[in-house]
N, C-alpha and C. Protein backbone atom coordinates (compact mmCIF):
# COMPACT_ATOMS: atom_id res chain seq x y z
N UNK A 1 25.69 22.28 -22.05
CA UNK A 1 24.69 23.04 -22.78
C UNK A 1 24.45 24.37 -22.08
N UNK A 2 24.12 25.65 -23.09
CA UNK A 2 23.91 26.45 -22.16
C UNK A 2 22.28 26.51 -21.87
N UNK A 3 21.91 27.88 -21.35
CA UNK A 3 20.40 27.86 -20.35
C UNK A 3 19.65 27.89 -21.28
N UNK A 4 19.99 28.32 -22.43
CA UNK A 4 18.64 28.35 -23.79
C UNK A 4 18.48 27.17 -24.47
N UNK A 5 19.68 26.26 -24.66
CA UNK A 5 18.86 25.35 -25.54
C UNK A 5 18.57 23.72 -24.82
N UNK A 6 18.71 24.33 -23.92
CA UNK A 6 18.26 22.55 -22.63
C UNK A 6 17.18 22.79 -22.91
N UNK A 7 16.30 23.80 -22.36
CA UNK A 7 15.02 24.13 -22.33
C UNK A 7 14.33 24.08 -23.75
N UNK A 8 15.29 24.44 -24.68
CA UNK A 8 14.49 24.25 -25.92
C UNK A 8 14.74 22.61 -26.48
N UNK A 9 15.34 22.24 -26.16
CA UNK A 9 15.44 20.64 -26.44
C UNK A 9 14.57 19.67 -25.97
N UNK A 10 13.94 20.11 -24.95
CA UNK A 10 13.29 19.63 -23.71
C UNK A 10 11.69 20.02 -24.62
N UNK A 11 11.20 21.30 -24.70
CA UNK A 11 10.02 21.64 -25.11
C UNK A 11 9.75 20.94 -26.79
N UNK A 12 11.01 21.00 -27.30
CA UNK A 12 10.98 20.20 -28.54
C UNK A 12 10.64 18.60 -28.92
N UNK A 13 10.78 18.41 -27.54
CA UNK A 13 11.09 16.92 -27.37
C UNK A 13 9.30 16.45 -27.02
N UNK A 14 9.19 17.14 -25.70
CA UNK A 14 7.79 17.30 -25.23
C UNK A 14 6.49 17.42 -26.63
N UNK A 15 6.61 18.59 -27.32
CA UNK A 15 5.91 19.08 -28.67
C UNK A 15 6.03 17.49 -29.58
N UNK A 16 7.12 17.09 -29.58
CA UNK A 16 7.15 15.63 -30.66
C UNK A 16 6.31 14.84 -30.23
N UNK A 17 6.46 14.53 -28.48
CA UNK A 17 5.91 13.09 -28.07
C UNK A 17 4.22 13.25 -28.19
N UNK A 18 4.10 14.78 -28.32
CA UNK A 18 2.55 14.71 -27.83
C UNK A 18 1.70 14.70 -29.26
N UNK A 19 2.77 15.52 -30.54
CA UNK A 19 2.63 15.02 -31.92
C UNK A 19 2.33 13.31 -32.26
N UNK A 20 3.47 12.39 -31.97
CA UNK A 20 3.93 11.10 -32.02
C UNK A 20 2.11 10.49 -31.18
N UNK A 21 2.20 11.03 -29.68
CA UNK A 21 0.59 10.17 -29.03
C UNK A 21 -0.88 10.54 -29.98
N UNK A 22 -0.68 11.90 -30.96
CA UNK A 22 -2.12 12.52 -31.60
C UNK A 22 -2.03 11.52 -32.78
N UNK A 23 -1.01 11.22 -33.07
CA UNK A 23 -1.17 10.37 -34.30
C UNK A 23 -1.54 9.31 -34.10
N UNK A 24 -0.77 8.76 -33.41
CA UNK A 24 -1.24 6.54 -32.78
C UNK A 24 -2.55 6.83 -32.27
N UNK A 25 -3.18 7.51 -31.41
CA UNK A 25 -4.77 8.38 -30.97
C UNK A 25 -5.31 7.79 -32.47
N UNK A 26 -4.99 8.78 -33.69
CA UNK A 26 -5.98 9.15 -34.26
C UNK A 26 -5.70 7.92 -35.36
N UNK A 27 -4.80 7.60 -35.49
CA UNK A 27 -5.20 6.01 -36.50
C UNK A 27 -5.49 4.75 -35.74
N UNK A 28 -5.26 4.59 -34.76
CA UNK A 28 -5.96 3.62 -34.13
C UNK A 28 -7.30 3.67 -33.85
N UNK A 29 -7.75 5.08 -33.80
CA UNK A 29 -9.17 5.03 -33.60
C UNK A 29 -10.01 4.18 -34.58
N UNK A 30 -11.25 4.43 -34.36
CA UNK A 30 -12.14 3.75 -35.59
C UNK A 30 -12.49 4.64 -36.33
N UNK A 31 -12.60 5.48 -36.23
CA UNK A 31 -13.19 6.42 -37.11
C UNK A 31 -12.16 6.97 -37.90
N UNK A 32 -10.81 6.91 -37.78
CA UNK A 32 -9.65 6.85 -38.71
C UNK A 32 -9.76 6.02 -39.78
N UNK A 33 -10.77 5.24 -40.03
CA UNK A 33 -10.46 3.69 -41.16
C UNK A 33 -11.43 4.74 -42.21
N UNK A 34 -12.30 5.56 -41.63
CA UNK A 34 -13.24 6.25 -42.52
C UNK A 34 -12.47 7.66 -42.79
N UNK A 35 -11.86 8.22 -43.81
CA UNK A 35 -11.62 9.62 -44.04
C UNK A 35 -12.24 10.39 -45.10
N UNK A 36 -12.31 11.02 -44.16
CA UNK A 36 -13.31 12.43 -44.99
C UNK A 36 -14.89 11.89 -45.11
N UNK A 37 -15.62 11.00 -44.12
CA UNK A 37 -16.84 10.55 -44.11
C UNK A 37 -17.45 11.30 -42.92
N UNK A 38 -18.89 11.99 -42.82
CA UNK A 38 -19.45 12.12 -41.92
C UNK A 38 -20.17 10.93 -41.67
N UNK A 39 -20.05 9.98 -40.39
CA UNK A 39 -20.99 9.16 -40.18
C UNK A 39 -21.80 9.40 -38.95
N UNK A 40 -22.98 9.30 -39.66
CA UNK A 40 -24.50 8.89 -38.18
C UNK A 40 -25.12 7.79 -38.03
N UNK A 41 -25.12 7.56 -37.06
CA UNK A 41 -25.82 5.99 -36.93
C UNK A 41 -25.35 4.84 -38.30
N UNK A 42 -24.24 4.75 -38.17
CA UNK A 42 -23.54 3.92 -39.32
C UNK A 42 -24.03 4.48 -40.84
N UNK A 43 -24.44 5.62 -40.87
CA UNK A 43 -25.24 6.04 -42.29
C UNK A 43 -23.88 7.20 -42.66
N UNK A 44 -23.37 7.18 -43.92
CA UNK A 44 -22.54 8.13 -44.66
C UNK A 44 -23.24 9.07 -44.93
N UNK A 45 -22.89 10.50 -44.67
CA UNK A 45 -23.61 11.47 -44.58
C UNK A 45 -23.15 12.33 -45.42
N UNK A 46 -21.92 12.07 -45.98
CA UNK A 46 -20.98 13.13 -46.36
C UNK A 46 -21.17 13.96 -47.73
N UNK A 47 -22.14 13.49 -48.50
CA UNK A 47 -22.84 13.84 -50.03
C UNK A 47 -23.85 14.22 -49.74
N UNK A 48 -24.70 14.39 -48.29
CA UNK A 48 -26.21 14.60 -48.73
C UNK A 48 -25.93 16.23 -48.28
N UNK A 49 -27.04 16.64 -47.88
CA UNK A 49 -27.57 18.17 -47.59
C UNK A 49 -27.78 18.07 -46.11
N UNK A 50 -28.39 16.72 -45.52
CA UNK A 50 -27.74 16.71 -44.14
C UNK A 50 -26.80 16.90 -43.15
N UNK A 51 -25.98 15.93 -44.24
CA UNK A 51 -24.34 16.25 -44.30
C UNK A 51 -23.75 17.63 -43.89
N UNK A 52 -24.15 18.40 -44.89
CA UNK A 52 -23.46 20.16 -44.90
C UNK A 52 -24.46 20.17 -43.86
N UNK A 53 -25.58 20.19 -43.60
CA UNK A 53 -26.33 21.07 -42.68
C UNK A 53 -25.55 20.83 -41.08
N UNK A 54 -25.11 20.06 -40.49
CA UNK A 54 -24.59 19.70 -39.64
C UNK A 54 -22.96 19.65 -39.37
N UNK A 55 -22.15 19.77 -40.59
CA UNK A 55 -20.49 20.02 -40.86
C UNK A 55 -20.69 21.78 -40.56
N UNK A 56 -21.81 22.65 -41.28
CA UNK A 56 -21.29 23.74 -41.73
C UNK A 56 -21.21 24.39 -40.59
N UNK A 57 -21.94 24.11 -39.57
CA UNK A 57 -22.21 25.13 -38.28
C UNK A 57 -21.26 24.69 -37.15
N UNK A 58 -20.80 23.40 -37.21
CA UNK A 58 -19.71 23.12 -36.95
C UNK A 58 -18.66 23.63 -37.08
N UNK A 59 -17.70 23.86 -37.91
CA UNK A 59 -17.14 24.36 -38.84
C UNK A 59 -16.79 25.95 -38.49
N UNK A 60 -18.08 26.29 -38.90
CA UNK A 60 -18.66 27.43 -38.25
C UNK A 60 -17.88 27.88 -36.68
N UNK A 61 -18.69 27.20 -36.22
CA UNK A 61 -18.20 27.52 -34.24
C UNK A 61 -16.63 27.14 -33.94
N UNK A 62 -16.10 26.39 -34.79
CA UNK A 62 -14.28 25.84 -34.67
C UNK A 62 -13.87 26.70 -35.20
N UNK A 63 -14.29 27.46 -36.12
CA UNK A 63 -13.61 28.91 -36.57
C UNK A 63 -13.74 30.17 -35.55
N UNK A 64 -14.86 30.11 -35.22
CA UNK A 64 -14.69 31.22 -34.01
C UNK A 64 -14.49 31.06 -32.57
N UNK A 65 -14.16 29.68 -32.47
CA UNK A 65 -13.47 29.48 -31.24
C UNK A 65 -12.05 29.70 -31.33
N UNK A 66 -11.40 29.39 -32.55
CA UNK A 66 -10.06 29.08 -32.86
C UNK A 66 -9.43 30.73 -33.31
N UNK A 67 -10.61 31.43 -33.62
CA UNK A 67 -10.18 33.00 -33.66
C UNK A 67 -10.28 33.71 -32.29
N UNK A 68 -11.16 33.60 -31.64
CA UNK A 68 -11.14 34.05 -30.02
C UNK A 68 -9.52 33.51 -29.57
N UNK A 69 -9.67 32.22 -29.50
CA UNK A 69 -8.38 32.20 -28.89
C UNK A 69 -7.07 32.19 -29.50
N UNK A 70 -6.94 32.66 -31.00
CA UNK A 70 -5.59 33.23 -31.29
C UNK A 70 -6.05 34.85 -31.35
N UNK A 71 -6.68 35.29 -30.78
CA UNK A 71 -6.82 37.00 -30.85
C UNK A 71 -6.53 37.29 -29.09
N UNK A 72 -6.84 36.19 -28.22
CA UNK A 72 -6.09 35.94 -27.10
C UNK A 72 -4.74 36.09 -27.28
N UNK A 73 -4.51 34.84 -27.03
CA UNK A 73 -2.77 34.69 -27.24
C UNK A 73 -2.18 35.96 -27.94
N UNK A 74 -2.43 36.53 -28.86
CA UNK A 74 -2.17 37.74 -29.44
C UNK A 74 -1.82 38.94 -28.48
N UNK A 75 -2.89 38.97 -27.53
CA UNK A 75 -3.51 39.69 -26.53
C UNK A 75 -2.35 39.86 -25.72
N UNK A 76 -1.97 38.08 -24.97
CA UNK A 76 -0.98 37.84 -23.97
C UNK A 76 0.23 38.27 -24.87
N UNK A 77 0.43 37.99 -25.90
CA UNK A 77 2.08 38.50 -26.57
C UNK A 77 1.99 39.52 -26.25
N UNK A 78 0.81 40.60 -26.71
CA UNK A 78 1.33 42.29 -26.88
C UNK A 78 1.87 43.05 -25.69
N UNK A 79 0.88 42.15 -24.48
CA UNK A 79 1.32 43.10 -23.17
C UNK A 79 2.20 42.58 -22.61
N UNK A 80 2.33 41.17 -23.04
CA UNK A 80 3.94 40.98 -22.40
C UNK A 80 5.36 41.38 -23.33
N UNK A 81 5.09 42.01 -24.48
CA UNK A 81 5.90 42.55 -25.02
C UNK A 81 5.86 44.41 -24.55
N UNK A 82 5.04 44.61 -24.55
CA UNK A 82 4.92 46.01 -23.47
C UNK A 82 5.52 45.90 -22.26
N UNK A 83 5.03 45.01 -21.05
CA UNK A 83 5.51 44.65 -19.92
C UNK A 83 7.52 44.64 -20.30
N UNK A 84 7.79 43.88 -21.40
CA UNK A 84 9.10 43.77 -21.39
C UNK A 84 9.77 45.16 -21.81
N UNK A 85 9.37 45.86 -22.73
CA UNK A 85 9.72 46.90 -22.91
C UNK A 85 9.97 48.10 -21.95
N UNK A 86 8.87 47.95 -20.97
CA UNK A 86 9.07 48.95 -19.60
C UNK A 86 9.92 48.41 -18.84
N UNK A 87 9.89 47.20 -18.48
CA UNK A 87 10.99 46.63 -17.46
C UNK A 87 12.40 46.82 -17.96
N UNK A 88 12.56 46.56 -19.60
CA UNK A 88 13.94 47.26 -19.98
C UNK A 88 14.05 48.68 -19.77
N UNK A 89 13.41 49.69 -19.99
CA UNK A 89 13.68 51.19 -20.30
C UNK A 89 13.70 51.34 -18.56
N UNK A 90 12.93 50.88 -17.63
CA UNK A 90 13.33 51.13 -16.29
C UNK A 90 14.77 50.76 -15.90
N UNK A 91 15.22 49.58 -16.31
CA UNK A 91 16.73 48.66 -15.82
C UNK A 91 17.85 50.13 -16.35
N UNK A 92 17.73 50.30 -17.43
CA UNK A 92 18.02 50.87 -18.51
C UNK A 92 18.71 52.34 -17.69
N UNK A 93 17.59 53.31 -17.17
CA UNK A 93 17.40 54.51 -16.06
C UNK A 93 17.98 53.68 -14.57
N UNK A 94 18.07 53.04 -14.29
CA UNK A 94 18.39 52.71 -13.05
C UNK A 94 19.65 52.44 -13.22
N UNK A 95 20.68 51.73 -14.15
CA UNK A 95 22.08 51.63 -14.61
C UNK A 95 22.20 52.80 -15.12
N UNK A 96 21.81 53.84 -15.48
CA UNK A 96 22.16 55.27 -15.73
C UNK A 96 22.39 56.16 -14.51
N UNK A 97 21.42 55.94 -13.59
CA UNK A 97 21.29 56.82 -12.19
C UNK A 97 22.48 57.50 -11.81
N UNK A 98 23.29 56.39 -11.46
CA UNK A 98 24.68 56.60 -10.47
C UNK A 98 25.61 57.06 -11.33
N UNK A 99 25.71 57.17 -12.73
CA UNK A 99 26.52 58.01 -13.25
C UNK A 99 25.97 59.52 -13.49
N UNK A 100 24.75 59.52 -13.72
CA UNK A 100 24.12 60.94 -13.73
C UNK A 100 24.07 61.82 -12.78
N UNK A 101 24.00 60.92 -11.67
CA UNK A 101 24.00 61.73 -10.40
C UNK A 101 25.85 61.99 -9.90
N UNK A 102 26.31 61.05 -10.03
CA UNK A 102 28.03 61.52 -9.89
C UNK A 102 28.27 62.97 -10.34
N UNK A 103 27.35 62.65 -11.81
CA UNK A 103 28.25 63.74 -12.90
C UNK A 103 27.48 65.58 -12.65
N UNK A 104 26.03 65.47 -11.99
CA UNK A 104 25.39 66.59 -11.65
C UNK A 104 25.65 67.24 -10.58
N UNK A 105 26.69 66.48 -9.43
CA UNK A 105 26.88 67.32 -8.12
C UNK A 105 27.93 68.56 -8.91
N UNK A 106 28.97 68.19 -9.53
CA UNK A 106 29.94 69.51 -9.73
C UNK A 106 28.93 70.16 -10.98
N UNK A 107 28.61 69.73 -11.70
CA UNK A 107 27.61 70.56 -12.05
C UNK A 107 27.13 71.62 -11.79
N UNK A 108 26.32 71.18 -10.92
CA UNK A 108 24.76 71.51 -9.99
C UNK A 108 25.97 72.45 -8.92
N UNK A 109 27.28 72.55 -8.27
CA UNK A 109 27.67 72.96 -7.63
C UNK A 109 28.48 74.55 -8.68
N UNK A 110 29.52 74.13 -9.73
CA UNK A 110 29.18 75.41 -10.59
C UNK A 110 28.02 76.39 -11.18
N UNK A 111 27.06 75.80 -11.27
CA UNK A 111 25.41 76.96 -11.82
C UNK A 111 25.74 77.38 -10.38
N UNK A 112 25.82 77.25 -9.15
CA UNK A 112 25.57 77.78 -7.97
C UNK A 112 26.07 78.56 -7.83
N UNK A 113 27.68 78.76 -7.88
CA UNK A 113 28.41 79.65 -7.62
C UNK A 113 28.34 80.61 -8.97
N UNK A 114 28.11 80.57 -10.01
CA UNK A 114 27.86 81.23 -11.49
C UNK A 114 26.57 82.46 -10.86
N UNK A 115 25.63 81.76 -10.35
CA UNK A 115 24.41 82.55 -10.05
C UNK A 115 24.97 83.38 -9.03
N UNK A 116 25.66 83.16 -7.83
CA UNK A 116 25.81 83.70 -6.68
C UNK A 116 26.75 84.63 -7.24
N UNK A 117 27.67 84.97 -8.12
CA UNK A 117 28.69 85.51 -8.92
C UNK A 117 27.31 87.03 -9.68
N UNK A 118 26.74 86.08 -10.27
CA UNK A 118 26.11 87.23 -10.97
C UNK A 118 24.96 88.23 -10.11
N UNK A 119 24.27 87.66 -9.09
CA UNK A 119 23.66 88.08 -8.31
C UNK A 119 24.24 89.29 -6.97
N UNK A 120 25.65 89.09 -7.08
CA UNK A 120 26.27 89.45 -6.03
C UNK A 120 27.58 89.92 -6.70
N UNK A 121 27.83 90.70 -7.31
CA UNK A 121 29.17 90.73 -7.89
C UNK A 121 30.18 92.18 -7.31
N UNK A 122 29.43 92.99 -6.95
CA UNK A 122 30.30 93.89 -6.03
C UNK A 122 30.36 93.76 -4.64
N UNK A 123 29.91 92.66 -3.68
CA UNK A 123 30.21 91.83 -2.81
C UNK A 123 31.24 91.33 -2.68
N UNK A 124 31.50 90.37 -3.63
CA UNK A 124 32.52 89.30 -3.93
C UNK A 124 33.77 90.29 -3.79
N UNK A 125 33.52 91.07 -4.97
CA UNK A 125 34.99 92.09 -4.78
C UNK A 125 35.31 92.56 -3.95
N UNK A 126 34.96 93.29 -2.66
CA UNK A 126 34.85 93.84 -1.83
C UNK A 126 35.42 93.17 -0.44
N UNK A 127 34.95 91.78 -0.77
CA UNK A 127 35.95 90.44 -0.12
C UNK A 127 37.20 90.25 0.15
């Protein structure tokens, strides 16, 4: 196998078992035999005005917990997609370097003599 999909076989595998334990969890429980019931003190709550008064604010706070922390995670993607983007465009300039710099000494050594040519030109002849 190569290095990408061990690891993804592995996390896939992990993601199932912990799917596979939420389920046997949640029907074995007791409160699995009741669905879609609010119960209090053995009393069905789920039709009255009690009911909502106590689901809704609930409800309520699981929504803005569950938005905080996907506006997180959001958060961690963007700058580690920034972070990746600089670490490429640096790699990027640093595998460029050594050919840029090869290619600027004769360069950088003709403008020299071009300038010293034009700066000095009945010198040269005179040579």
């Amino acid at each position: 196998m190569n290095k990408i999909s061990r690891p993804l076989i592995v996390t896939l595998a992990v993601v199932l078992a912990i799917a596979v334990a939420a389920a046997g969890l949640a029907y074995t429980h007791e409160s699995g035999a009741i669905n879609g019931s609010l119960m209090f003190m053995e009393q069905d709550l789920s039709d009255s005005a009690l009911g909502w008064a106590i689901a809704i604010p609930v409800l309520l706070l699981a929504a803005v917990i569950v938005a905080a922390v996907l506006a997180g995670a959001a958060l961690v993607a963007v700058f580690a997609l920034i972070f990746a983007a600089i670490i490429t465009v640096l790699a990027l300039l640093l595998a460029v370097a050594p050919v840029v710099i090869f290619a600027a000494i004769p360069v950088l050594a003709l403008y020299g003599f071009i300038k010293l040519v034009q700066r000095n030109p009945g010198k040269l002849a005179a040579n």
